[in-house]
Protein backbone atom coordinates (compact mmCIF):
# COMPACT_ATOMS: atom_id res chain seq x y z
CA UNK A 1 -0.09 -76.46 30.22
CA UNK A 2 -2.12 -79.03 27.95
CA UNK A 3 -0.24 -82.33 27.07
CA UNK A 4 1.23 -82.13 23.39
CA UNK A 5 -0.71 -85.16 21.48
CA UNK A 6 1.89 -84.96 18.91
CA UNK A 7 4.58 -86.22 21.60
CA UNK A 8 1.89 -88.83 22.87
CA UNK A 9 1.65 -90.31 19.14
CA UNK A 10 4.97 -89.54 18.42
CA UNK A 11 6.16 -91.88 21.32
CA UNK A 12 3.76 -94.36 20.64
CA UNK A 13 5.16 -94.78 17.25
CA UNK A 14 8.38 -95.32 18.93
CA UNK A 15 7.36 -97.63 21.20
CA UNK A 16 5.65 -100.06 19.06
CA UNK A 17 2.16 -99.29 20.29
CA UNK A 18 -1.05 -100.53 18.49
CA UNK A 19 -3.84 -98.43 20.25
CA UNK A 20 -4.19 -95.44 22.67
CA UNK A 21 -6.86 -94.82 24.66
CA UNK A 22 -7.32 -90.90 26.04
CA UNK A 23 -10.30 -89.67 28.69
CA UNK A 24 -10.54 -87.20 31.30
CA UNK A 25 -9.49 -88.05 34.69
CA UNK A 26 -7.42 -90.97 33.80
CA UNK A 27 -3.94 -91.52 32.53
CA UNK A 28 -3.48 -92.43 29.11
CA UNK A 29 -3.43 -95.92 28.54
CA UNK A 30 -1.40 -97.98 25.55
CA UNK A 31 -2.24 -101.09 23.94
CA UNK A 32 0.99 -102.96 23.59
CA UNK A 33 1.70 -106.45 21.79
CA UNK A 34 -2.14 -107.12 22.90
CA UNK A 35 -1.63 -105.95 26.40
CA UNK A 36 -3.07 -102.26 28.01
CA UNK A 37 -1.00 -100.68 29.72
CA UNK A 38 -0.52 -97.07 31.59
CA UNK A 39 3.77 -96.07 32.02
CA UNK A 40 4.39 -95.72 35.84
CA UNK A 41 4.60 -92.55 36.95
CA UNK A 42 1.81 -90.61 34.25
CA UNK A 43 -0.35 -88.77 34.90
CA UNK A 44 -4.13 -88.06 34.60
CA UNK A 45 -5.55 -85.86 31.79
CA UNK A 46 -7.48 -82.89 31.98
CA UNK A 47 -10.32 -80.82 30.57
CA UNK A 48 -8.10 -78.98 28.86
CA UNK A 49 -5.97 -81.89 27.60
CA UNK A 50 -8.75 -83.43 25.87
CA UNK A 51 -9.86 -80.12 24.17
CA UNK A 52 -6.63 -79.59 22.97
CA UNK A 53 -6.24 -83.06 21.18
CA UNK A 54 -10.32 -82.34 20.14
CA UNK A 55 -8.78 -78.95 18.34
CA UNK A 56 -5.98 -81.11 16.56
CA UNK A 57 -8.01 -83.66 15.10
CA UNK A 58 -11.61 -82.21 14.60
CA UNK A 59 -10.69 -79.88 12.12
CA UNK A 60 -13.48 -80.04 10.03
CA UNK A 61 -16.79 -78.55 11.77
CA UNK A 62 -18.64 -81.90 9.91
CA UNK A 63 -16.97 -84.28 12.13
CA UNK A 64 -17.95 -81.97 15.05
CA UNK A 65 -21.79 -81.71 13.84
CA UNK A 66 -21.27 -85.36 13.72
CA UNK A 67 -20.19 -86.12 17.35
CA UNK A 68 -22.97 -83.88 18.63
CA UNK A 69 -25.59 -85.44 16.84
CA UNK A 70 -24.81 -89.56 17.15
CA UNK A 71 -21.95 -89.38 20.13
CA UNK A 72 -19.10 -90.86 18.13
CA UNK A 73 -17.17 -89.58 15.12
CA UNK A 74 -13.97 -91.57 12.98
CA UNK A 75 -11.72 -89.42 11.75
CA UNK A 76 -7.82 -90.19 10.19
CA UNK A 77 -4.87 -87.57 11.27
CA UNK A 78 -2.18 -87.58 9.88
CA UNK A 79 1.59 -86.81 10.94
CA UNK A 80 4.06 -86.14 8.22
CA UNK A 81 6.79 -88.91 8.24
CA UNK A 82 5.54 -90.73 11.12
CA UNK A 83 2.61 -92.18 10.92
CA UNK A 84 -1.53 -92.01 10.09
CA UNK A 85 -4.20 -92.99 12.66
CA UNK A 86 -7.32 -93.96 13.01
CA UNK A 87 -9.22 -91.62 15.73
CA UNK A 88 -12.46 -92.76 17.00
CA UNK A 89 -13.72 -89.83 19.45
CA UNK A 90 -16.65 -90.51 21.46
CA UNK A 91 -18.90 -89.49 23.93
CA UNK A 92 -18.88 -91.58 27.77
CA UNK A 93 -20.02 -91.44 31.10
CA UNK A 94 -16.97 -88.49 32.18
CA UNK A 95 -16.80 -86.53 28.89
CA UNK A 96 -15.19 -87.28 25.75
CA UNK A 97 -12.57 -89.69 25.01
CA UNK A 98 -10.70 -90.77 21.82
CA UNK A 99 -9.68 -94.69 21.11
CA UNK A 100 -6.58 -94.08 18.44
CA UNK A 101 -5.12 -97.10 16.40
CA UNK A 102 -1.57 -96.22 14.97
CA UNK A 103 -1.38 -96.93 11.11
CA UNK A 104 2.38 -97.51 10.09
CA UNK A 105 3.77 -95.10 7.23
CA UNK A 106 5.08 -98.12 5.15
CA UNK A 107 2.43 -101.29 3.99
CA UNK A 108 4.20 -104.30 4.83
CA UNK A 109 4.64 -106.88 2.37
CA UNK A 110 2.69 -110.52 3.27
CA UNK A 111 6.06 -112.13 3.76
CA UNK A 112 7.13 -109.60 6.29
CA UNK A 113 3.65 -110.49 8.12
CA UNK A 114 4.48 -113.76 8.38
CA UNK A 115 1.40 -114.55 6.46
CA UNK A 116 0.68 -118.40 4.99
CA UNK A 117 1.44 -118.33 0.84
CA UNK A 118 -1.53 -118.85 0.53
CA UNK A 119 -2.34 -115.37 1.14
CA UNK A 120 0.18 -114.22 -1.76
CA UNK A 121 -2.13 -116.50 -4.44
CA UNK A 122 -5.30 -113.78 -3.44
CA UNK A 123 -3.20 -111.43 -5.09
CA UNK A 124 -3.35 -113.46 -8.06
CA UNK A 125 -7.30 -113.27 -8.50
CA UNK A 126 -9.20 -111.24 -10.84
CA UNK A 127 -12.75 -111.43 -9.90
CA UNK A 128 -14.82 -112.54 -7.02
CA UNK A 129 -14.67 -111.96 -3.28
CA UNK A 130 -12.15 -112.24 -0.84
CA UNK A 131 -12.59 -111.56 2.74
CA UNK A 132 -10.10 -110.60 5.40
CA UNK A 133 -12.24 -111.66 8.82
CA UNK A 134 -11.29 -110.96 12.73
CA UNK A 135 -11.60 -109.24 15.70
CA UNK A 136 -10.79 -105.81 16.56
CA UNK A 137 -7.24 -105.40 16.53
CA UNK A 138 -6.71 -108.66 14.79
CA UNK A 139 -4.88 -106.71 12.07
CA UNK A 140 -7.48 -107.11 9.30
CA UNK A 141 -6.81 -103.79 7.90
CA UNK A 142 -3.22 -104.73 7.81
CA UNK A 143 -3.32 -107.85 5.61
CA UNK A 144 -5.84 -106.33 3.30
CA UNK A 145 -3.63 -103.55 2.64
CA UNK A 146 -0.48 -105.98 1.48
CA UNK A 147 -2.93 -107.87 -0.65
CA UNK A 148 -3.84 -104.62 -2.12
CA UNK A 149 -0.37 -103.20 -2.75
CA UNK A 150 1.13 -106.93 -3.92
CA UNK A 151 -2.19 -106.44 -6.27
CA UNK A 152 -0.62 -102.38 -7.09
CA UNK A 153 2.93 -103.73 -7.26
CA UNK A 154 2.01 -107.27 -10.13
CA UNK A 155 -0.39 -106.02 -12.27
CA UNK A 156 -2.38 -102.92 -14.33
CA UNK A 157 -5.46 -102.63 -12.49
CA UNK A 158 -7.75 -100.25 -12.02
CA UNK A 159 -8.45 -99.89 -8.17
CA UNK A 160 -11.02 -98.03 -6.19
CA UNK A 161 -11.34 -98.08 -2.47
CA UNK A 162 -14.55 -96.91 0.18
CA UNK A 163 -13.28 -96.65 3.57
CA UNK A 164 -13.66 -94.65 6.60
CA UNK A 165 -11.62 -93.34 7.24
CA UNK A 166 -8.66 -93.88 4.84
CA UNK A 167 -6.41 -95.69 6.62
CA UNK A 168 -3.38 -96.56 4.96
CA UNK A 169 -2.81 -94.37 1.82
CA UNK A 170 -1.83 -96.63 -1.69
CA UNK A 171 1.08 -94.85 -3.60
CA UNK A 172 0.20 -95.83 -7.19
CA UNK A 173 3.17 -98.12 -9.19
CA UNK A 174 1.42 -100.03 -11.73
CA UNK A 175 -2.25 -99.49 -10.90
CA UNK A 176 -4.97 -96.85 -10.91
CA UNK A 177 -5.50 -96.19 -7.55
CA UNK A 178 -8.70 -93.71 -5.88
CA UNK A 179 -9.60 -93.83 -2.41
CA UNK A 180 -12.65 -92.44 -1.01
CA UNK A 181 -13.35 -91.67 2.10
CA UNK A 182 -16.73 -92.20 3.57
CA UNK A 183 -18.48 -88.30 4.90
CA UNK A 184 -15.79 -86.78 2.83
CA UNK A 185 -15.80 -87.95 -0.59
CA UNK A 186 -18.71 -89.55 -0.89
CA UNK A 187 -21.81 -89.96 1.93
CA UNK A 188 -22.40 -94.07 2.57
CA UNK A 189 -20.87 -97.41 0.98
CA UNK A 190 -23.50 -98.17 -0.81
CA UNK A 191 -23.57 -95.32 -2.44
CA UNK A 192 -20.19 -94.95 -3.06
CA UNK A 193 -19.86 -98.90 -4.44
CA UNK A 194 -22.62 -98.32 -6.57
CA UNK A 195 -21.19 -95.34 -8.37
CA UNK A 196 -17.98 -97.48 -8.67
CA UNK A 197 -19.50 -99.74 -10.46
CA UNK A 198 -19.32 -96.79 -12.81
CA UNK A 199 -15.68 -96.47 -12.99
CA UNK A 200 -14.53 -99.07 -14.71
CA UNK A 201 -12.82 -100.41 -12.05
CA UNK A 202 -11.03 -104.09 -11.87
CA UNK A 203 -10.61 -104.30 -8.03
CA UNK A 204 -12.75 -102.50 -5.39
CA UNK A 205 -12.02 -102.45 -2.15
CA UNK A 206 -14.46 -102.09 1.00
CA UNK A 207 -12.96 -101.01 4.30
CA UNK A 208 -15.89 -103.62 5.93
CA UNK A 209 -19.10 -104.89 4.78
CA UNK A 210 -21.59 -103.66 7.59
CA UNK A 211 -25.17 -103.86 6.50
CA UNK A 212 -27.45 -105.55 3.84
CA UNK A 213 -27.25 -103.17 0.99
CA UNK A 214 -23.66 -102.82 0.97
CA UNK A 215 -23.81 -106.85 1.23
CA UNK A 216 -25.53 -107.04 -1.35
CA UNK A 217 -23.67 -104.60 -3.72
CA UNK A 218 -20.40 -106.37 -2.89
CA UNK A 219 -22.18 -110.26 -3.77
CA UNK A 220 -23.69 -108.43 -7.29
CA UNK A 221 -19.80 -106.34 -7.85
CA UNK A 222 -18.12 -109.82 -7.36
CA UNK A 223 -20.75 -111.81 -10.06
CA UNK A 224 -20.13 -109.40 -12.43
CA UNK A 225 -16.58 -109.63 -12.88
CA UNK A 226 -14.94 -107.64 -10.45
CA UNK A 227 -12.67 -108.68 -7.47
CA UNK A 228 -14.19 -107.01 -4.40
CA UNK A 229 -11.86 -107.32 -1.01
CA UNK A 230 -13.57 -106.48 2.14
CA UNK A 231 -13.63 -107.08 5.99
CA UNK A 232 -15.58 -108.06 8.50
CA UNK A 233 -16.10 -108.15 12.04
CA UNK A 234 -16.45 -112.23 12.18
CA UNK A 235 -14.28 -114.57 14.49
CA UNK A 236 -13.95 -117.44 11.49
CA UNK A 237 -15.18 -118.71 8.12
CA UNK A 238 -18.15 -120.41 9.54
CA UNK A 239 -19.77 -117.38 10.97
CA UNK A 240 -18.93 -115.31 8.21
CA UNK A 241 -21.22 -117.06 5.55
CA UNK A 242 -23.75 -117.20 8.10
CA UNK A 243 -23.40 -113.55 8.80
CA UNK A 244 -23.63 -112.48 5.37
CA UNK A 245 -26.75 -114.83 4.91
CA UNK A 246 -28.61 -113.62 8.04
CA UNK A 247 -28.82 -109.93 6.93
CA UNK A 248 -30.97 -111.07 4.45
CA UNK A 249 -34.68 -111.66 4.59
CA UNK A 250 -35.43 -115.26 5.20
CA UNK A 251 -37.23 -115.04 1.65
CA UNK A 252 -33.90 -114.56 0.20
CA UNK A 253 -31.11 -116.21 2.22
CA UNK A 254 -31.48 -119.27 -0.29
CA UNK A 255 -30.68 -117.19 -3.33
CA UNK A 256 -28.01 -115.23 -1.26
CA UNK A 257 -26.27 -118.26 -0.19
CA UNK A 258 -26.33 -119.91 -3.42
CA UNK A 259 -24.82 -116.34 -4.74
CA UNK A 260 -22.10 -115.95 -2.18
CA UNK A 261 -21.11 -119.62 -2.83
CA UNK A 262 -20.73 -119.10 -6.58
CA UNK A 263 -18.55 -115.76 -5.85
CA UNK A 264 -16.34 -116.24 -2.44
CA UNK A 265 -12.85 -117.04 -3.92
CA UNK A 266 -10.87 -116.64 0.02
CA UNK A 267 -11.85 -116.07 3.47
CA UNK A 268 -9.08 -115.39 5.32
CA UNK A 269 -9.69 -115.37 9.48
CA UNK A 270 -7.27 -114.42 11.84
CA UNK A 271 -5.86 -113.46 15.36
CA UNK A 272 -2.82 -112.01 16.59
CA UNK A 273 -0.93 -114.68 18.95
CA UNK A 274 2.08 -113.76 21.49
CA UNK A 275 5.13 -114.98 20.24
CA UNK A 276 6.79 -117.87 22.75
CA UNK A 277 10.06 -115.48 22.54
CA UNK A 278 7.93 -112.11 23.92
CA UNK A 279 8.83 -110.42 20.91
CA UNK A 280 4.93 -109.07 19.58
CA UNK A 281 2.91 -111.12 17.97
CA UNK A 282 2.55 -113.66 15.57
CA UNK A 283 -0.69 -114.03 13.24
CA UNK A 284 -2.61 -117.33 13.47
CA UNK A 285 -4.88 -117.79 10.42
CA UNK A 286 -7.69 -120.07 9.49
CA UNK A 287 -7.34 -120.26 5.44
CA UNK A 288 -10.81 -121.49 3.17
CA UNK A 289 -10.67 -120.82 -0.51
CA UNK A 290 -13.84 -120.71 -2.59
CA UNK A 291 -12.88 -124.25 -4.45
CA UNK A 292 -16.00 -126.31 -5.98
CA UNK A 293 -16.41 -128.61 -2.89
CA UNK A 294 -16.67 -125.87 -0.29
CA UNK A 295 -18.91 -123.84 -2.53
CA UNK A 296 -21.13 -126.82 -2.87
CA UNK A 297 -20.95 -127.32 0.80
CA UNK A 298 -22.18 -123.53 2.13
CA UNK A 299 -25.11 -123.82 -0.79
CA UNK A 300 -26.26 -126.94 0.91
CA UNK A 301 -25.42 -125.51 4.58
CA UNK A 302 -22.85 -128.26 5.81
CA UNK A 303 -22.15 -128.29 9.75
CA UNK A 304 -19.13 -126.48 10.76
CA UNK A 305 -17.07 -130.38 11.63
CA UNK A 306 -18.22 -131.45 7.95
CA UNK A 307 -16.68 -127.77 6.40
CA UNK A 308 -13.81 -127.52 8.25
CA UNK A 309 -12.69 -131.34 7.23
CA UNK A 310 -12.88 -129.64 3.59
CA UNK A 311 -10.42 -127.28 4.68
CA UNK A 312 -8.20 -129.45 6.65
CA UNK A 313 -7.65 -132.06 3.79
CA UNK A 314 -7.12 -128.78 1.33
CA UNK A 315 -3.79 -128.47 2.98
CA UNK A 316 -1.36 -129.56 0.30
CA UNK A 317 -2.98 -129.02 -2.82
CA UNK A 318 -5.21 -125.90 -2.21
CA UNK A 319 -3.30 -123.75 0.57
CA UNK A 320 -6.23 -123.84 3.24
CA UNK A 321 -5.95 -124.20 6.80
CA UNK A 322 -7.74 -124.79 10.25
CA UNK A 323 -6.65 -122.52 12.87
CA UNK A 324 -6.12 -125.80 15.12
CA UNK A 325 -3.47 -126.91 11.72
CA UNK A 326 -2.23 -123.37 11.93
CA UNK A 327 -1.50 -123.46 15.77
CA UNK A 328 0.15 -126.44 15.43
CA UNK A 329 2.65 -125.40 12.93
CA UNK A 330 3.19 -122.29 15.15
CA UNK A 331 3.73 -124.12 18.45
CA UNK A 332 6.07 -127.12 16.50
CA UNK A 333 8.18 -124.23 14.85
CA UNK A 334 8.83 -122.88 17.81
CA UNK A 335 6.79 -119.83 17.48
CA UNK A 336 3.88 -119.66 20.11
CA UNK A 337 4.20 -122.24 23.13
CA UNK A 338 2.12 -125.02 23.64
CA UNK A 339 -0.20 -122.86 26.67
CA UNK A 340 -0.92 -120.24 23.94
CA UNK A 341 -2.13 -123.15 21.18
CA UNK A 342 -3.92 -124.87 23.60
CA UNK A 343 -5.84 -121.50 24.64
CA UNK A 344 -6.75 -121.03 21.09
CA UNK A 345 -7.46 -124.40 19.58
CA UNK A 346 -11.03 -125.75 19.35
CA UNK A 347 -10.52 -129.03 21.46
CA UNK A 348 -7.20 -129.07 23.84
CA UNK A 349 -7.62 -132.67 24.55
CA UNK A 350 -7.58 -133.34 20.80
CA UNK A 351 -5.00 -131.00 20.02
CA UNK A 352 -2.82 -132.50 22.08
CA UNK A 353 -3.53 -135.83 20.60
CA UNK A 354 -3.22 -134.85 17.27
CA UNK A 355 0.43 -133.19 18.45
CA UNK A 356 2.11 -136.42 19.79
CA UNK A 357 0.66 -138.50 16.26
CA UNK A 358 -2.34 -139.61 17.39
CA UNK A 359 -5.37 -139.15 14.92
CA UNK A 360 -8.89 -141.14 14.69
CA UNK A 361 -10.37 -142.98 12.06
CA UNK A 362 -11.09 -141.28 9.17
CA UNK A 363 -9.55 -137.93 10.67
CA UNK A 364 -6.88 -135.51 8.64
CA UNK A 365 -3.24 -136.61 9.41
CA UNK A 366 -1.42 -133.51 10.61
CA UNK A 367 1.70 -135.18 9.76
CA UNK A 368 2.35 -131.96 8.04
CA UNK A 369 2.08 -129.69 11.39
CA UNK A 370 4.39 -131.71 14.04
CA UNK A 371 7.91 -133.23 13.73
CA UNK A 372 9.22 -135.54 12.56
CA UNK A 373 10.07 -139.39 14.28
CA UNK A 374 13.66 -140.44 14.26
């Protein structure tokens, strides 16, 4: 008798799982606080198992004409009173398999995240760009969507998101709120941002900037008065503005630089850290905010050291962070242990340095980040 992928995602739900992973011939494996994992004693799936999950979540013969014809399809399911996720099914070496992220029911507020302040001032902004960066699975999708609903709980906007799929689903309180999905509702983000530029909106929202046009789109949305959120794929603030840039034709990086300079209000970059106490994770988050200096230092292409000083010194008065200032507040609060900050800093030698007091010349004081003497 086929497994019952309802019982699979119901227990994963339970469990606390972040990501299943589903093929022929193997057991079924669970991402869990960062780790993969298969339970002792499961067993492998069939042909028949992966059909029947195929027939649960490829309802719609489009996302089947889709597999066929470019080997991967993303689709959202959806379980009444338990959860959404995000189904990617794809084509490998043994058949077909399906990589499923769990998207909790309720949006968490950025407090509950354990999110800098900082992150509740975004909320606050009415045009621009602001950028959520990371890795897969560095929960991106998850601190967008409490910006967006402290944005849907403060103020009467007008709000239109592109994603695809929909993951988690904004219940309107004082905004607007349409979301589009991307093969469903509309055909490609470009197209669908540029016929949002037609709905009056205030705040648009981009499940993740992925090419030059929708770039491009986003930079013109953001000059124009809107606040534009987005995500993307980018492992800090330093290699996002150069990502963004390099999509462009050398002809026109200048101009694009100069443009994303004069619109990026936040990027916010994270990863998901184990907590010292083996209870999940903790976020670690690298903090730059669009203020005059930093704009003036991405038009005139400052090295990363020179930029991240910026940041460093913008602390106290404007909220930013370094990941190696965020790790240290982590570690000295008792949150991550000093083996986990050290994996994740950008100089360990340093970083331990700077932990027992010691700074050089002319370097930022993280008096701020370790404990106090006496």
């Amino acid at each position: 008798m086929p497994l019952d992928l309802t019982k699979v995602l119901e227990i994963a739900v339970q469990k606390g799982i972040s990501d299943i992973h589903l093929k022929q011939w193997r057991p079924p494996a669970f991402r869990h606080n960062g780790a993969l994992v298969r339970p002792p004693g499961s067993v492998p799936l069939q042909k028949e198992d992966i059909d029947g999950f195929l027939d649960q979540v490829l309802t719609d013969d489009r996302h089947r004409m889709t597999l066929s014809e470019d080997g991967a399809v993303d689709v959202a399911y959806d379980m009444a009173g338990v959860a959404r996720f995000r189904i990617n099914v794809y084509r490998q070496m043994t058949g077909v398999a399906l990589a499923i992220r769990v998207i909790p029911k309720t949006i968490k507020d950025i407090r509950e995240l354990g999110l800098p302040p900082a992150v509740e001032r975004m909320a606050e902004e009415r045009r621009g760009l602001i950028l959520v960066t990371g890795a897969t699975g560095s929960g991106k999708s998850t601190t967008l969507a409490a910006i967006m609903q402290r944005i849907n709980s403060s103020r009467q906007s007008h709000i239109v998101t592109i994603e695809d799929p929909i993951e988690f689903v904004l219940e309107e309180r004082n905004c607007v709120i349409e979301q589009r999905e991307i093969g469903t509702d509309t055909k490609t983000f470009a197209g669908a941002l540029r016929a949002a530029l037609r709905q009056d909106p205030d705040v648009i929202m981009i499940g993740e900037l992925r090419d030059r046009e929708t770039i491009e789109i986003a930079l013109q949305a953001a000059e124009t008065g809107h606040l534009v959120l987005s995500t993307m794929h980018t492992i800090d603030a330093v290699e996002t503005i150069e990502r963004v840039v390099s999509v462009f034709d050398p002809k026109d990086q200048v101009h694009i630089r100069e443009l994303f300079a004069s619109v990026v209000q936040w990027i916010v970059s994270q990863r998901l850290l184990e907590r010292k106490d083996g209870k999940g994770r903790v976020p670690g988050v690298e903090i730059v905010r669009g203020i005059a200096h930093v704009k003036e230092m991405i038009t005139k292409r400052a090295t990363a050291r020179e930029l991240m000083e910026v940041v460093a010194r913008g602390y106290k008065t404007y909220g930013m962070q370094t990941f190696d200032q965020c790790l240290m507040g982590l570690h000295v609060q008792g949150h991550i242990s000093l083996e986990q900050a050290l994996q994740h800093c950008s100089n360990p030698a340093d970083f331990r340095l700077r932990l027992s007091g010691v700074t050089g010349e002319g370097e930022v004081n993280y008096e701020d980040f370790v404990p106090k003497k006496g």
